[in-house]
C-alpha atoms as a PDB file:
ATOM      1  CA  UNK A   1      -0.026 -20.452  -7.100  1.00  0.00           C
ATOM      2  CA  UNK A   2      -0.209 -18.429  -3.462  1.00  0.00           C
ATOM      3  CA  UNK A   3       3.235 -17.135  -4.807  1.00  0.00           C
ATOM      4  CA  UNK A   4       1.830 -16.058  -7.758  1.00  0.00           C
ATOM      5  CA  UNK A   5      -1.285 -14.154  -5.836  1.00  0.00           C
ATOM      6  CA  UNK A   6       1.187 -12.091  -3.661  1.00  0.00           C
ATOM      7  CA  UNK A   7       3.485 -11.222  -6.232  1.00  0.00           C
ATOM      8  CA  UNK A   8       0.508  -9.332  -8.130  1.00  0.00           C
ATOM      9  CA  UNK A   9      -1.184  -7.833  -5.073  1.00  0.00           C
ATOM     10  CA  UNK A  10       2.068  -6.537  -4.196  1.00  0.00           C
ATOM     11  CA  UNK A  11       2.605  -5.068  -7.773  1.00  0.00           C
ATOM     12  CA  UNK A  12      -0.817  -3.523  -6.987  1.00  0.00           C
ATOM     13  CA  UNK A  13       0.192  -1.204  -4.445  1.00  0.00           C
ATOM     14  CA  UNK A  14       2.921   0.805  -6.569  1.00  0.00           C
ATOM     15  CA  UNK A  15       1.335   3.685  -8.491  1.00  0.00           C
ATOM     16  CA  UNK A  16       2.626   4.268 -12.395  1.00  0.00           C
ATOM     17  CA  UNK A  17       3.894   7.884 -12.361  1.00  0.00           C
ATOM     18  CA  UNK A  18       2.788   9.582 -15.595  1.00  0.00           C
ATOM     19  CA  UNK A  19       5.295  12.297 -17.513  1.00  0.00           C
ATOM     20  CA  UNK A  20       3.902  15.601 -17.526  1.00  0.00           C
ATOM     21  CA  UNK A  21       3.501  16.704 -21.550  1.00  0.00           C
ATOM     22  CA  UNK A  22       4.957  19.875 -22.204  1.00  0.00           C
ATOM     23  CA  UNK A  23       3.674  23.267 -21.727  1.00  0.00           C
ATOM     24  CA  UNK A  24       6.019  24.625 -24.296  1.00  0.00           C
ATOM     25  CA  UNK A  25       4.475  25.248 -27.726  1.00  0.00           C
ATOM     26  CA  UNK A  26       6.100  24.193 -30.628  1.00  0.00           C
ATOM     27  CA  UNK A  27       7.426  26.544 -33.556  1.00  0.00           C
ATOM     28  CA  UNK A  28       5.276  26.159 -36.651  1.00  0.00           C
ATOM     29  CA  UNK A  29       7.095  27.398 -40.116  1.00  0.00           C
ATOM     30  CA  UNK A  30       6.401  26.736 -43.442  1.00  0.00           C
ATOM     31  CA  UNK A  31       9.132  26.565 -46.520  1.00  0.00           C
ATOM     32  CA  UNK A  32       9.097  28.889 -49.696  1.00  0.00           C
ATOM     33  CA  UNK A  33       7.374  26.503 -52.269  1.00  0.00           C
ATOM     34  CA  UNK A  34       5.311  24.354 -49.515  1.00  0.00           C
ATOM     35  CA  UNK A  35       1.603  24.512 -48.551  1.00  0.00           C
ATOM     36  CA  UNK A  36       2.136  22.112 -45.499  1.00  0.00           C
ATOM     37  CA  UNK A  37       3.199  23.572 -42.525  1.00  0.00           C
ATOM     38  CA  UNK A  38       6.185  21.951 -40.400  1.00  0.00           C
ATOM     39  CA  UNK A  39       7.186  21.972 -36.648  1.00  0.00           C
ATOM     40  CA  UNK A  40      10.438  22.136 -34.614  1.00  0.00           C
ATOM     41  CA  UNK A  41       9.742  21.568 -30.361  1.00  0.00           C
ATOM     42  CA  UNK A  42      10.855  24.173 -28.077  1.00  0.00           C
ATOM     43  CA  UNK A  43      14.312  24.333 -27.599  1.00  0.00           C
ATOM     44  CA  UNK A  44      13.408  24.648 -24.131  1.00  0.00           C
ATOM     45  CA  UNK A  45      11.581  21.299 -24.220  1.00  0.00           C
ATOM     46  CA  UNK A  46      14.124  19.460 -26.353  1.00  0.00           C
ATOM     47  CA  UNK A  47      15.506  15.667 -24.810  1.00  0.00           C
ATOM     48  CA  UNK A  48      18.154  16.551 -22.244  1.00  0.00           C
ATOM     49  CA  UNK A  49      21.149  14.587 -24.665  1.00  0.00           C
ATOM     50  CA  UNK A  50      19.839  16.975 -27.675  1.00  0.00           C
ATOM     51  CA  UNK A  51      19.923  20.201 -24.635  1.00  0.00           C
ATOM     52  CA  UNK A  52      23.948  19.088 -23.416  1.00  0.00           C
ATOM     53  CA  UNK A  53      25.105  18.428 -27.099  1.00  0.00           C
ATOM     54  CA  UNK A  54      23.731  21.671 -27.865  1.00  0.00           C
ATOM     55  CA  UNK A  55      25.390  23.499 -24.808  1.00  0.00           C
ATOM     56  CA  UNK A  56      28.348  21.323 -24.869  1.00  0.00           C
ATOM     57  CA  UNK A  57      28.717  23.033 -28.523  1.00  0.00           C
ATOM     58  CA  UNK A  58      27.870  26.578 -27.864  1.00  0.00           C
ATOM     59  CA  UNK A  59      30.253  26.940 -24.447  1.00  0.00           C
ATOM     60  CA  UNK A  60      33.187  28.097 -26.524  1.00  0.00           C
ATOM     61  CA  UNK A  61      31.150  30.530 -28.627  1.00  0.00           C
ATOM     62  CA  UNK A  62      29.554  32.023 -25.827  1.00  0.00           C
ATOM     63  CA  UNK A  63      32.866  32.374 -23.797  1.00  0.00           C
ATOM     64  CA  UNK A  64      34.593  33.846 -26.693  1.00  0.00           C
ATOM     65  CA  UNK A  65      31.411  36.129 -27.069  1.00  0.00           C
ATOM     66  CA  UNK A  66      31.992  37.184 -23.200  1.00  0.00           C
ATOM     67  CA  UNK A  67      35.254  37.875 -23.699  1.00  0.00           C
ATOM     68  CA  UNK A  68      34.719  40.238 -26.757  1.00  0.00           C
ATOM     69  CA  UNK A  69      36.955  37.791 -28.870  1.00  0.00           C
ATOM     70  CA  UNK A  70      36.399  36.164 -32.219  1.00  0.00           C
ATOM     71  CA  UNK A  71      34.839  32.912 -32.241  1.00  0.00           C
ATOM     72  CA  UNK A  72      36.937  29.829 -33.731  1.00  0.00           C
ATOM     73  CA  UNK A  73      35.590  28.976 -36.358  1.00  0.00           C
ATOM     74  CA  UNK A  74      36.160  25.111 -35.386  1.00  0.00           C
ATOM     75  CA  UNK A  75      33.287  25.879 -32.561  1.00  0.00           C
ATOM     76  CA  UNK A  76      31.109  27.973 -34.974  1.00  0.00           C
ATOM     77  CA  UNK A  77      31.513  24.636 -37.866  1.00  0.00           C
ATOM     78  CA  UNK A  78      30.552  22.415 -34.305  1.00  0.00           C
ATOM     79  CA  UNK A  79      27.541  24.275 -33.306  1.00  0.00           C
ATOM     80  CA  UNK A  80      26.160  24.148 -37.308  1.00  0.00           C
ATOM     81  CA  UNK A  81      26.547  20.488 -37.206  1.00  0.00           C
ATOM     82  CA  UNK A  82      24.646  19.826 -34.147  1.00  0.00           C
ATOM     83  CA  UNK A  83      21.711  22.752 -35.702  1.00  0.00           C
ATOM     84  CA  UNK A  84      21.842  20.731 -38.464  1.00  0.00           C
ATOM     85  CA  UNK A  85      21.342  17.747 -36.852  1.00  0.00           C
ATOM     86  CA  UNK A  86      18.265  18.929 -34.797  1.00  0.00           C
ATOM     87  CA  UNK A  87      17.368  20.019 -38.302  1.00  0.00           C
ATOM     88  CA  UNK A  88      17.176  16.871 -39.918  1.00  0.00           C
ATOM     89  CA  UNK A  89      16.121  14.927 -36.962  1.00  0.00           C
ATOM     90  CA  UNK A  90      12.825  16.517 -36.780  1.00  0.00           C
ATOM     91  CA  UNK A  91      12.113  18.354 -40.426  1.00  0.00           C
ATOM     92  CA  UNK A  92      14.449  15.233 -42.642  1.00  0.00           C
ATOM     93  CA  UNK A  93      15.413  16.689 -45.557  1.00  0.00           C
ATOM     94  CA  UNK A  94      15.036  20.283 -44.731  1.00  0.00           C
ATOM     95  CA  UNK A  95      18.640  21.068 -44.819  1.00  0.00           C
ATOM     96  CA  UNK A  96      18.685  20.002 -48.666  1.00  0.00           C
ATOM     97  CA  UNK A  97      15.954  22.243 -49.023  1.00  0.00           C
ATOM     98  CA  UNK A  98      17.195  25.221 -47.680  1.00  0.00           C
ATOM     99  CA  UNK A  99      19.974  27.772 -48.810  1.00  0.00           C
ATOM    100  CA  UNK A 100      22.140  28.831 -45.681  1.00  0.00           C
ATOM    101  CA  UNK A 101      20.896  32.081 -45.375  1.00  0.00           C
ATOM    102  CA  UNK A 102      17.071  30.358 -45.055  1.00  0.00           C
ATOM    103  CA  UNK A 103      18.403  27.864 -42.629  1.00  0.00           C
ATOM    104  CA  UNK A 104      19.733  30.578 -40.622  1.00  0.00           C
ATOM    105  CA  UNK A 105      16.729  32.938 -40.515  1.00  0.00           C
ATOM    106  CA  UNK A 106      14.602  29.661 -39.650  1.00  0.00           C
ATOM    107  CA  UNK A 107      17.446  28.955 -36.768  1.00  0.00           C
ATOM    108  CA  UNK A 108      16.913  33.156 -35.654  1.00  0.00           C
ATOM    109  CA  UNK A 109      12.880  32.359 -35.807  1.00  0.00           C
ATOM    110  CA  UNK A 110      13.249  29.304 -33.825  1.00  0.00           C
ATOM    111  CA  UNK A 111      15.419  30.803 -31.059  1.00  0.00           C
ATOM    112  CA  UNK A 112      13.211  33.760 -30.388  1.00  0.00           C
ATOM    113  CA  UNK A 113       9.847  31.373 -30.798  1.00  0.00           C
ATOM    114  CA  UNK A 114      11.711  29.418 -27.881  1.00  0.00           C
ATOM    115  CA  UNK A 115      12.918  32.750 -26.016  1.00  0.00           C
ATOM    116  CA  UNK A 116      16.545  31.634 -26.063  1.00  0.00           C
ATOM    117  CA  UNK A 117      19.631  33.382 -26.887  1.00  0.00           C
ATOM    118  CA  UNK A 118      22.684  31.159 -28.172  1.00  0.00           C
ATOM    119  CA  UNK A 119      24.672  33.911 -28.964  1.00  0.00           C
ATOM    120  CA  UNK A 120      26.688  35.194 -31.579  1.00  0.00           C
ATOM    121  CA  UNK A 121      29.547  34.701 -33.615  1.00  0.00           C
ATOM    122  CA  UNK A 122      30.567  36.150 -37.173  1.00  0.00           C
ATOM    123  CA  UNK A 123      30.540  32.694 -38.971  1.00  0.00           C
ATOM    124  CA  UNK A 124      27.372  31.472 -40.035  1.00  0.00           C
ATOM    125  CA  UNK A 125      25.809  29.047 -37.873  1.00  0.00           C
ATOM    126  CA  UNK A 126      25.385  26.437 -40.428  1.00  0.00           C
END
């Protein structure tokens, strides 16, 4: 039993660090049709494997953007996909809802909500 004691006394003496929550305030929107109102996060404050699939897709359409060249269209169909996947992770559905010119004026509200900038290209980002 002494081993017992000393095991919990010493668990005693490490503190728990707690998370901060985020600062960043979520983007509220609400669908034609719908009284209830629905929220993305930040894309500042998304999880940091959501943040590096995200940049890992937009690297080619902001280089090509730099450049003054036209984006493939392979990394415009890339960067919809992971959108889309944001999407339905945190509004399901939403993308069945919406036509793609909605989904793309919701993407254009989000990224200035969030004060971000994922550049251009000429194909639709969905």
């Amino acid at each position: 039993m002494a081993k017992t004691k000393n095991l919990k006394e010493k668990s005693k003496k490490f503190e728990v660090f707690e998370v901060p929550e985020s600062p960043l305030l979520p983007f509220e929107f609400r669908i034609p049709g719908e009284k209830k109102h629905r929220q993305l996060p930040n894309l500042k404050g998304l999880p940091v494997k959501q943040i590096t699939q995200l940049k890992a897709a937009l690297a080619p359409v902001i280089r090509a953007n730099k450049r003054g060249k036209k984006v493939p269209d392979s990394a415009s169909e890339k960067v919809g996909l992971v959108i889309i996947e944001l999407f339905d992770t945190y509004c399901p559905g939403i993308t069945s809802k919406l036509s793609d010119p909605q989904l793309a004026a919701l993407m254009k509200a989000w990224e200035a909500h969030s004060q971000i900038d994922m550049g251009e290209s000429e194909a639709s980002p969905i």
